[in-house]
Protein backbone atom coordinates (compact mmCIF):
# COMPACT_ATOMS: atom_id res chain seq x y z
CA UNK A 1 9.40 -208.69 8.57
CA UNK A 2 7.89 -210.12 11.23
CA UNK A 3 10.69 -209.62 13.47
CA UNK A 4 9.98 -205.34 13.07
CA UNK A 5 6.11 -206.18 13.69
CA UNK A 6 6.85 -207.46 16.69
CA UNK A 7 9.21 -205.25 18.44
CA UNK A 8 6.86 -202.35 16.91
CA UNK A 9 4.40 -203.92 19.07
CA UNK A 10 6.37 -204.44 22.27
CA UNK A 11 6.87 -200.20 22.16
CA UNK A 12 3.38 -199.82 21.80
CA UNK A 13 2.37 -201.63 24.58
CA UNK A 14 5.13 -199.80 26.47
CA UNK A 15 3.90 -196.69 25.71
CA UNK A 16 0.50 -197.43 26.52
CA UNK A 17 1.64 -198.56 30.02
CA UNK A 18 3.38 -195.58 30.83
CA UNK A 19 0.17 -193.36 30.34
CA UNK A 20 -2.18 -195.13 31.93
CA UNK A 21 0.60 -195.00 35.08
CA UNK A 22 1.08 -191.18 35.04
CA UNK A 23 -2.65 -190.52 34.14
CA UNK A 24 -3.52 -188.74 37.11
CA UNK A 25 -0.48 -185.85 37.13
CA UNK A 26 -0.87 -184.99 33.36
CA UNK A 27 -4.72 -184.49 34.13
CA UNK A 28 -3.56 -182.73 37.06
CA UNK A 29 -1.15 -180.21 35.20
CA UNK A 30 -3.55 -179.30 32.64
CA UNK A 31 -6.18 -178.54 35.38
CA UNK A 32 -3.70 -176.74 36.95
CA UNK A 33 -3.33 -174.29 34.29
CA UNK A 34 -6.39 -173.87 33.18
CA UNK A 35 -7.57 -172.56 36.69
CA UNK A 36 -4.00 -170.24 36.82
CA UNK A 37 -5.73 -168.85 33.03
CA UNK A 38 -9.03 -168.30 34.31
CA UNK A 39 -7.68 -166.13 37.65
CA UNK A 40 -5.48 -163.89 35.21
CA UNK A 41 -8.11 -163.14 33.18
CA UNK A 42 -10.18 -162.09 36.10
CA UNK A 43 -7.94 -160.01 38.48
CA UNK A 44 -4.85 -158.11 36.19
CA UNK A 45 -2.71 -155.54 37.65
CA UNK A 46 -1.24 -153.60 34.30
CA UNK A 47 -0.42 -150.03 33.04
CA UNK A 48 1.87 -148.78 30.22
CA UNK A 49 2.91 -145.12 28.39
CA UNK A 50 0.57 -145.17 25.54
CA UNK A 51 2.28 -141.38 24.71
CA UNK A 52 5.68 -140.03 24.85
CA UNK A 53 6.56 -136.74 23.90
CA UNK A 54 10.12 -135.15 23.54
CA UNK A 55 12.32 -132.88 21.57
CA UNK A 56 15.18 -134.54 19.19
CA UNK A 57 17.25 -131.74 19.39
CA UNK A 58 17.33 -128.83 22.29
CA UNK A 59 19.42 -125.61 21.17
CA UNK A 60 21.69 -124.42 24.54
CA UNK A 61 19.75 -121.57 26.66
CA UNK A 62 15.96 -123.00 25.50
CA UNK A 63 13.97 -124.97 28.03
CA UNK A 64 12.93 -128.86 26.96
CA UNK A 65 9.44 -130.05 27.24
CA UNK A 66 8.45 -133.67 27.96
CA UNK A 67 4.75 -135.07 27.94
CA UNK A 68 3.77 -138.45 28.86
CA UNK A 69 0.52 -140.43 28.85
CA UNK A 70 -0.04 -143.68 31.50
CA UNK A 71 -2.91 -146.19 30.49
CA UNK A 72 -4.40 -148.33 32.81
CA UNK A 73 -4.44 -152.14 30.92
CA UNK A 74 -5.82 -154.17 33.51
CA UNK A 75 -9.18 -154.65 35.03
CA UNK A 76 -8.81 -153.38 37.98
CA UNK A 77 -8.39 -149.73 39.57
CA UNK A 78 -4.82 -148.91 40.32
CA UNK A 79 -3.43 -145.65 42.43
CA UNK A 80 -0.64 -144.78 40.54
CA UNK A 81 2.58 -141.75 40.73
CA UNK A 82 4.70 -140.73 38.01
CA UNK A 83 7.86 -138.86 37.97
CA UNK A 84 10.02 -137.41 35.00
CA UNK A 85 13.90 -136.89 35.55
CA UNK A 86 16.79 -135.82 33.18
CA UNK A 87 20.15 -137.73 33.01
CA UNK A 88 23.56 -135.89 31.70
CA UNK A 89 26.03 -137.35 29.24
CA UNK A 90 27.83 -138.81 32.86
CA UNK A 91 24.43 -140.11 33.70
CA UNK A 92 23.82 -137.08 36.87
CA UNK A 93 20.45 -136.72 37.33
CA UNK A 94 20.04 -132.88 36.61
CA UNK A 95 16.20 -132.36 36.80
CA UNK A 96 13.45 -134.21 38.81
CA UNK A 97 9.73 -133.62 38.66
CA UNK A 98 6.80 -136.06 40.24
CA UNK A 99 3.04 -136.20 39.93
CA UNK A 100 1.02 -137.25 42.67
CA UNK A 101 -0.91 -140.16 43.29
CA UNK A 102 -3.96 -140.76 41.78
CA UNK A 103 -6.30 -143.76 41.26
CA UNK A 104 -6.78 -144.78 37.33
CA UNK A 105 -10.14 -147.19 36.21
CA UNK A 106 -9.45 -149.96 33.65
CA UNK A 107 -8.60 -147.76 30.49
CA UNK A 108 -8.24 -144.70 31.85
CA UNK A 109 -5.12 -142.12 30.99
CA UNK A 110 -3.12 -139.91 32.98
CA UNK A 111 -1.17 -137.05 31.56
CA UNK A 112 2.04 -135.80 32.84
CA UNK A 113 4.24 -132.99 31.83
CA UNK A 114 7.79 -131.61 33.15
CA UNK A 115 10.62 -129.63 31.87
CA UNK A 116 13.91 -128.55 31.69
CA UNK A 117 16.87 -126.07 30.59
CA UNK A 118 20.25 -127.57 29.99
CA UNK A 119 23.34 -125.51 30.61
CA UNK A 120 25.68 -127.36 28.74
CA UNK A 121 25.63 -129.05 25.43
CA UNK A 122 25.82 -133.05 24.99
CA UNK A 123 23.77 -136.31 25.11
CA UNK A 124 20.96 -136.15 27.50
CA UNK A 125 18.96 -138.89 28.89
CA UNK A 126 14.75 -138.27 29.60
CA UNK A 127 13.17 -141.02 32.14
CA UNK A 128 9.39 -141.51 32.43
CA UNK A 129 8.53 -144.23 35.66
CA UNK A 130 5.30 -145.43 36.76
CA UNK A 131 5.03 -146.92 39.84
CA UNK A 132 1.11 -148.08 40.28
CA UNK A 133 -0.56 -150.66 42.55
CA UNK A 134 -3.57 -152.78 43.63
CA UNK A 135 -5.27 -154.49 46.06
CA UNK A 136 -2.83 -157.66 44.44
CA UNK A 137 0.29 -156.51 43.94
CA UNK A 138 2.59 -153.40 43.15
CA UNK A 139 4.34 -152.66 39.68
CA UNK A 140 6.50 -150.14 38.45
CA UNK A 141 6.80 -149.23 34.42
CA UNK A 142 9.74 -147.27 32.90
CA UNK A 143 10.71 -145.83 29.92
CA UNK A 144 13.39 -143.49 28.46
CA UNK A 145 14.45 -141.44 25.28
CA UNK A 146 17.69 -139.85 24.19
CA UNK A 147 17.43 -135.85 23.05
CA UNK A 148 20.91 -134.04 21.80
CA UNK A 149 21.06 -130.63 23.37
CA UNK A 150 23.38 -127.94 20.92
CA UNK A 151 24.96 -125.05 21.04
CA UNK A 152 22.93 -121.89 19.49
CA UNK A 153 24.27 -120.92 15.49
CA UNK A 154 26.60 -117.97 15.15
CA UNK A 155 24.74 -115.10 13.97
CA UNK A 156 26.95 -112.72 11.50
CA UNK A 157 27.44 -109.14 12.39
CA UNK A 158 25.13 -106.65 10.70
CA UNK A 159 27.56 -104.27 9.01
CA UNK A 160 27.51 -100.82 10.10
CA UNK A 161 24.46 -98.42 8.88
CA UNK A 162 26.29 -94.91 7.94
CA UNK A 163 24.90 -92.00 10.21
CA UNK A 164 22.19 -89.92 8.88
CA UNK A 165 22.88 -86.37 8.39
CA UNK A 166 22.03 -84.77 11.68
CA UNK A 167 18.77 -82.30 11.18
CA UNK A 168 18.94 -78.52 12.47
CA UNK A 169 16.55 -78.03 14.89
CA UNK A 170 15.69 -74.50 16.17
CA UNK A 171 16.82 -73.41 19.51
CA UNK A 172 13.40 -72.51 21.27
CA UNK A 173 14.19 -69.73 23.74
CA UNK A 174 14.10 -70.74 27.39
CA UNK A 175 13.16 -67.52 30.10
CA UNK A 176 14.22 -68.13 33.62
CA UNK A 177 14.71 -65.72 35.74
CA UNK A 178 15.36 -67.32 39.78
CA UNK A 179 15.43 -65.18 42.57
CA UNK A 180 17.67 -65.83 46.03
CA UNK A 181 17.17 -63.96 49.45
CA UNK A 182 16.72 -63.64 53.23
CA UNK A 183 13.39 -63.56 53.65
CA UNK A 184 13.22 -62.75 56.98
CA UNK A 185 14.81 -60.10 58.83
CA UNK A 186 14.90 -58.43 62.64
CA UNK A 187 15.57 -54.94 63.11
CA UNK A 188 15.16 -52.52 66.02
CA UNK A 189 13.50 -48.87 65.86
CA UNK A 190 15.50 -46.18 63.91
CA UNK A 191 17.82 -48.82 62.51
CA UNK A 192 18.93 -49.15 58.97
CA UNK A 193 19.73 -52.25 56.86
CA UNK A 194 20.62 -53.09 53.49
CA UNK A 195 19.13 -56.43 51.66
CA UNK A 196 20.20 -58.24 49.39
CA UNK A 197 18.18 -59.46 46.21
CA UNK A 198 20.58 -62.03 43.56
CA UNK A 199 18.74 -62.71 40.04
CA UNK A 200 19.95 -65.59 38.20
CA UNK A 201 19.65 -66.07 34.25
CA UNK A 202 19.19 -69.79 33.88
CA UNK A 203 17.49 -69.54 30.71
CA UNK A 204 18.99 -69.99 27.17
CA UNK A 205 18.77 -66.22 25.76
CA UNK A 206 19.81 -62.58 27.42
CA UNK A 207 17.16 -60.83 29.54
CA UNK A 208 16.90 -56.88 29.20
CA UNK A 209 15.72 -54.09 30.81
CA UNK A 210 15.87 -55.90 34.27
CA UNK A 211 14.27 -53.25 37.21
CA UNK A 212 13.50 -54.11 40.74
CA UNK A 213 10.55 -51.94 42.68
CA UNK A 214 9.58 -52.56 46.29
CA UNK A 215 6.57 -51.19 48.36
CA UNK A 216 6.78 -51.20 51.83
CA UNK A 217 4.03 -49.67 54.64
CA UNK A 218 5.54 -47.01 57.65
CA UNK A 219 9.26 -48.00 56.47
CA UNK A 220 11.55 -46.17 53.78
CA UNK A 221 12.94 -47.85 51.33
CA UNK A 222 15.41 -47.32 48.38
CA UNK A 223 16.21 -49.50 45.68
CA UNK A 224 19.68 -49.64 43.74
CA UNK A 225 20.79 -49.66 40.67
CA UNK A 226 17.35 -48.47 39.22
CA UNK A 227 17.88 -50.69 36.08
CA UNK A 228 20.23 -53.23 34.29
CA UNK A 229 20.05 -53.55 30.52
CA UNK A 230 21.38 -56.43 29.56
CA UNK A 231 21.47 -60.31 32.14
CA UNK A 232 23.07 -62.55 30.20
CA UNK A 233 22.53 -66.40 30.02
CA UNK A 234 23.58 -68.66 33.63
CA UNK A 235 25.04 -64.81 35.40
CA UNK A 236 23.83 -63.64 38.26
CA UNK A 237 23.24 -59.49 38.95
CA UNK A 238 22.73 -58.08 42.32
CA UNK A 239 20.10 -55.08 43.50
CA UNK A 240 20.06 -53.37 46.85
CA UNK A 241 16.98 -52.71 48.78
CA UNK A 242 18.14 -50.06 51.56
CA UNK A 243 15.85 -49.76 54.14
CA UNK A 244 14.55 -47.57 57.26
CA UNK A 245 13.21 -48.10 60.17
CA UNK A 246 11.38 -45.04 61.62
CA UNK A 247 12.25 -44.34 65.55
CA UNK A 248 8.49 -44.05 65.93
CA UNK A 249 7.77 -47.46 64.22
CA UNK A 250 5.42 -50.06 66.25
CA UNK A 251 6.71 -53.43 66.95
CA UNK A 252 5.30 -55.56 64.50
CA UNK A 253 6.20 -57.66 61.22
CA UNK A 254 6.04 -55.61 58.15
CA UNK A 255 5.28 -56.95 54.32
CA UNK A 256 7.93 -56.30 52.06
CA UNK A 257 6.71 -56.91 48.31
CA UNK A 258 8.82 -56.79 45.36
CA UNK A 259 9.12 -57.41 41.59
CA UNK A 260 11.76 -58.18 39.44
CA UNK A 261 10.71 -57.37 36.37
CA UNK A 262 12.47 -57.97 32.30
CA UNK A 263 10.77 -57.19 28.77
CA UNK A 264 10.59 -61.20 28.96
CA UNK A 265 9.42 -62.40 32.27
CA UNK A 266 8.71 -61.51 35.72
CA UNK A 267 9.23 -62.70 39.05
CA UNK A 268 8.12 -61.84 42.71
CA UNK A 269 9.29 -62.05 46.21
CA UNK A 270 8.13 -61.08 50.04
CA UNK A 271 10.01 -60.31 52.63
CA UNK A 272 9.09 -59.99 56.22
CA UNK A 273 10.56 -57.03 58.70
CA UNK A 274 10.19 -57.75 62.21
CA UNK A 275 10.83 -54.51 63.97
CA UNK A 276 11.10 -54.76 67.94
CA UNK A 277 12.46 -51.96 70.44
CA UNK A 278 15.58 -50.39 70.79
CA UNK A 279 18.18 -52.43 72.76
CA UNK A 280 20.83 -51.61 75.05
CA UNK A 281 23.65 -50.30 73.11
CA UNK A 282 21.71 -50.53 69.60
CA UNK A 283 24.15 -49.46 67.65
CA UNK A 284 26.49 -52.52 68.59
CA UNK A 285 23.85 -55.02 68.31
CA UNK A 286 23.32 -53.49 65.01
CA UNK A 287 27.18 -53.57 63.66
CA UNK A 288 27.78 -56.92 65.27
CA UNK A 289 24.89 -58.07 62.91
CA UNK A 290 26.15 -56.13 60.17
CA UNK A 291 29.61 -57.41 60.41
CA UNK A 292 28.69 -60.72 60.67
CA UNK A 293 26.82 -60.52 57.07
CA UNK A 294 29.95 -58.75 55.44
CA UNK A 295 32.33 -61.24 57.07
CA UNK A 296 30.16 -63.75 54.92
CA UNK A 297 30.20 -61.66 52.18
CA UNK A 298 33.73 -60.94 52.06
CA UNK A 299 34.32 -64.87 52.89
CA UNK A 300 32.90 -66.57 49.59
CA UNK A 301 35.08 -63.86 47.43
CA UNK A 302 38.28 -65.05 49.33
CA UNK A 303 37.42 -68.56 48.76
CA UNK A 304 36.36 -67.77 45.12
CA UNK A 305 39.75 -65.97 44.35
CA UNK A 306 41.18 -68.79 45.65
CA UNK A 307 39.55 -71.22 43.35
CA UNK A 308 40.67 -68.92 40.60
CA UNK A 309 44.67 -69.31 41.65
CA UNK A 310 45.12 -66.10 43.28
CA UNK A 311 47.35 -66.34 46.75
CA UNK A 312 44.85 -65.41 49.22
CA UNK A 313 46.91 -66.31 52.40
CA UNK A 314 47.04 -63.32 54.41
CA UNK A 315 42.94 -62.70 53.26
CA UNK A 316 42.29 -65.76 55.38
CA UNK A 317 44.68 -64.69 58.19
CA UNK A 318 42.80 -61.41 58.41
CA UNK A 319 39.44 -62.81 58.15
CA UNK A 320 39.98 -65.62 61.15
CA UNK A 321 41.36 -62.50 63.01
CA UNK A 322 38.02 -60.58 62.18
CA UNK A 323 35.78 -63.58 63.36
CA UNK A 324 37.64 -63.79 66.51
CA UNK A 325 37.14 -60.41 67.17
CA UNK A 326 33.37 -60.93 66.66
CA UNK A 327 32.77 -63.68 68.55
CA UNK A 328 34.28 -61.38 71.58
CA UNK A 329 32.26 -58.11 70.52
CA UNK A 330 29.28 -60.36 71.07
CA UNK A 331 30.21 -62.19 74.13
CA UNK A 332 30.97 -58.43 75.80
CA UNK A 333 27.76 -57.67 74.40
CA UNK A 334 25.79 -60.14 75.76
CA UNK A 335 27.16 -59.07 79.21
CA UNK A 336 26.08 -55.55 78.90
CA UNK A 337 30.16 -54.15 78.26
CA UNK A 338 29.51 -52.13 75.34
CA UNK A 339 32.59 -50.34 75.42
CA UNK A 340 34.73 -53.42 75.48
CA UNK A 341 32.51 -54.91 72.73
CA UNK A 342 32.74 -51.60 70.63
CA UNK A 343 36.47 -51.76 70.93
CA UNK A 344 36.28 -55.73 69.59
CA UNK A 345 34.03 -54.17 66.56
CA UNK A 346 36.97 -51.37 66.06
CA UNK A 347 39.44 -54.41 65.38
CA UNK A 348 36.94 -55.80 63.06
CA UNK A 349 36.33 -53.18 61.32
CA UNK A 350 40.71 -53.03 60.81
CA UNK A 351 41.03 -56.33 59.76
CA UNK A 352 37.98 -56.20 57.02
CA UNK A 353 39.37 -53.01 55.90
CA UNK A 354 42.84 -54.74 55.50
CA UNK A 355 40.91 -57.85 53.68
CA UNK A 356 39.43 -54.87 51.36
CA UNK A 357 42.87 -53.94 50.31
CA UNK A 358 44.19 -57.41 50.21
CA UNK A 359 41.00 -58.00 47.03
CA UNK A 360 41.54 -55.05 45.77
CA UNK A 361 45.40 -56.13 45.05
CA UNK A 362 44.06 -59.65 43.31
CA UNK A 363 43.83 -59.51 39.49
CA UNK A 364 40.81 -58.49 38.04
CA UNK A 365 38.08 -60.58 37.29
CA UNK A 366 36.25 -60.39 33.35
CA UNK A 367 32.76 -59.25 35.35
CA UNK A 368 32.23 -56.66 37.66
CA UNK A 369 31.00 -58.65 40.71
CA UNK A 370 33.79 -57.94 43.08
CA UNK A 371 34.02 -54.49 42.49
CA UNK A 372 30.36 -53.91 43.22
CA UNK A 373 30.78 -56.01 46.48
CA UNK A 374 33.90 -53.91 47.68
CA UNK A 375 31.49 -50.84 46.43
CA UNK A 376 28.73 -52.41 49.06
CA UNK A 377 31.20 -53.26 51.48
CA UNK A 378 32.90 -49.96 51.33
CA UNK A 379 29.44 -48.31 52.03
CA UNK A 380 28.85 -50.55 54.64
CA UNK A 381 32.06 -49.05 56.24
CA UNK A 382 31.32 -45.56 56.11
CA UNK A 383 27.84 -46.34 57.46
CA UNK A 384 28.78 -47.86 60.38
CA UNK A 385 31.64 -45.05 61.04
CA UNK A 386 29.03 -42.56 60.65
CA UNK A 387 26.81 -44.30 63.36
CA UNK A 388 29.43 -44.42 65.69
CA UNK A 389 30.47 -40.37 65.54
CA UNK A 390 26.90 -39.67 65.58
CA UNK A 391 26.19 -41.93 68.61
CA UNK A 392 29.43 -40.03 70.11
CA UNK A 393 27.89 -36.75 69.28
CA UNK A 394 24.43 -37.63 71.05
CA UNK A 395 26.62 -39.02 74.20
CA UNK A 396 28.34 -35.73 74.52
CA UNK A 397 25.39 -33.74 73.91
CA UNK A 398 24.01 -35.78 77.01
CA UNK A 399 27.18 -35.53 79.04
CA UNK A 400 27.13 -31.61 78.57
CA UNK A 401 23.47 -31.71 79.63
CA UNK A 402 23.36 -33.36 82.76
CA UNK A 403 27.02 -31.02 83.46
CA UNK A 404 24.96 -27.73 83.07
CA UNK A 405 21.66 -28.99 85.22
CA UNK A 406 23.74 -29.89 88.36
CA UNK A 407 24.62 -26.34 89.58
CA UNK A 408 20.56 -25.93 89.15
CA UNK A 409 20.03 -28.95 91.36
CA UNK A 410 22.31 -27.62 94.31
CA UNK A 411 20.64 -23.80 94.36
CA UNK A 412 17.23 -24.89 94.76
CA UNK A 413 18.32 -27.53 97.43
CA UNK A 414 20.00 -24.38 99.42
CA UNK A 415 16.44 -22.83 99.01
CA UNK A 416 14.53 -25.53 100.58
């Protein structure tokens, strides 16, 4: 027993020693930290994501939103950035967005907010970093979630809804009646011409009792056919306003005014005259002008037929042959030759006649358009033959005149 006392002492006393000779470093290491505790407390650099916001569960084609909130911890003010980016199933970064820097008090919160679409379903990855910093030091703070993003749901076909029975509705009639002519036209004294006027039903019923009057100062006029009964729906009728020009006329422009009138609707139209002098050779100037309208004319039938299947080959041979021969009359006209250019107009007027024939040879058509065109063109024809024996008569008349007052001239020379 007091063996055990005594080495119990001998430890004591050890112990004892070996304090009192390391005395000085223990008080030194608790100093040590006590002065390292009161600094902290003092100057601390901190922040942290009080608030994370994110969807669980993102259906393909819809855009992801992501909200964050960074709290300033410490004591001190920190400037501090944060940025938001997305992370694929093979950990790509697919979306990036940043804040900018901004300085944060003790306690103070900063909200940032970014998102995203996906374009392919899977496992995606959302990152919110903080990087912040003092006067002391720079920290950064990180966080992440996980959101699943899903393909949209199959939505079943609607069956089919049956038609409803389609309602009658009345047809509410449509009048339109449209108009096409020259409007302007040059003729010489003691010339006449024949115009033109098409009417066109483009309305949805018939138009009746269809008349065309004219009124026209110092010039005479005619108008032809005097009425049409019946213009059906989308066809086109034709009237002739023959006119006049007195030999006494003054040069001027002249107001032609006309109506085309139905028991439905009514439509107007002008036309201006310009009447100058008589040229050299009028009468050729004047077929060379009428010509070229019937070779026009007589043109757009050939090319119709053809559209309709009818052989129109040696129609097109005759009418290049007739343009030829106009293009010369006019040259020879422009020079002053108007015998050589009323010789061209003689071939013309063969070849349209042959062209005539040629039409008149095609099948019939169900309306009555081409026969009132070779009717116009026909009486066209005879016009322009009469000019030309008239203008014949008047030369010879003139010849036989100046033969009879020569002998005159010679006996009353003798008397002097």
């Amino acid at each position: 027993m007091n063996k055990k006392i005594l080495i119990v002492s001998i430890i004591l006393i050890l112990a004892v020693a070996f304090i009192l000779k390391n005395f000085p470093n223990v008080i030194t290491g608790l100093l040590s930290q006590i002065v390292n505790l009161s600094i902290g407390i003092q100057n601390s650099t901190l922040a942290r994501f009080v608030y994370f916001s994110y969807p669980s569960e993102v259906t393909l084609g819809n855009t992801a939103t992501f909200s964050v909130n960074l709290q300033n911890i410490g004591n001190m003010n920190i400037t501090a950035g944060i940025e938001i980016y997305v992370k694929n199933s093979l950990l790509t970064t697919v979306s990036s967005s940043y804040d900018v820097n901004y300085t944060l008090a003790p306690l103070d919160i900063r909200n940032f907010s970014a998102s995203y679409t996906p374009t392919t379903i899977g496992t995606y990855w959302v990152i919110a970093n903080a990087t912040y910093n003092s006067t002391l030091e720079t920290k950064t703070v990180e966080e992440n979630r996980s959101f699943n993003v899903v393909s949209a749901p199959v939505i079943p076909p609607v069956p089919p809804v049956a038609p409803a029975a389609p309602i009658s509705v009345p047809i509410i009639p449509v009048y339109n009646l449209t108009l096409a002519y020259s409007n302007y036209f040059n003729l010489t004294q003691n010339e006449s011409f024949m115009i033109l006027v098409y009417a066109t039903n483009y309305g949805n019923v018939d138009l009746h009792s269809l008349t065309l009057s004219a009124s026209i100062e110092k010039i005479e006029l005619e108008v032809r056919p005097d009425s049409i009964s019946v213009l059906p729906a989308l066809l086109t009728t034709i009237f002739s306003i023959s006119v006049k020009v007195p030999s006494d006329a003054e040069q001027g422009n002249y107001t032609l005014d006309f109506n085309v009138t139905s028991s439905e609707v009514k439509r107007t139209g002008r036309i201006i005259i310009a009447v100058y002098p008589v040229l050299v050779c009028p009468e050729v100037e004047r077929a060379i002008r009428n010509y070229a309208i019937l070779i026009d004319r007589i043109s757009s039938e050939v090319e119709r037929a053809a559209s309709e299947g009818a052989n129109v080959t040696l129609a097109r041979e005759y009418l290049e042959l007739a343009r030829q021969s106009l293009e010369k009359a006019k040259e020879l006209y422009s020079s002053n030759d108007c015998e050589g250019a009323k010789q061209a107009l003689e071939l013309v007027k063969k070849y349209l006649e042959r062209i005539v024939i040629e039409i008149t040879k095609l099948p019939p058509r169900p309306s009555y358009w081409l026969i009132f065109l070779i009717l116009i063109i026909i009486f066209m024809l005879i016009l322009i033959i009469l000019f030309y024996r008239r203008k014949k008569e008047e030369e010879k008349k003139k010849k036989r005149a100046i033969r009879k007052s020569k002998p005159r001239l010679r006996s009353h020379s003798s008397r002097t």
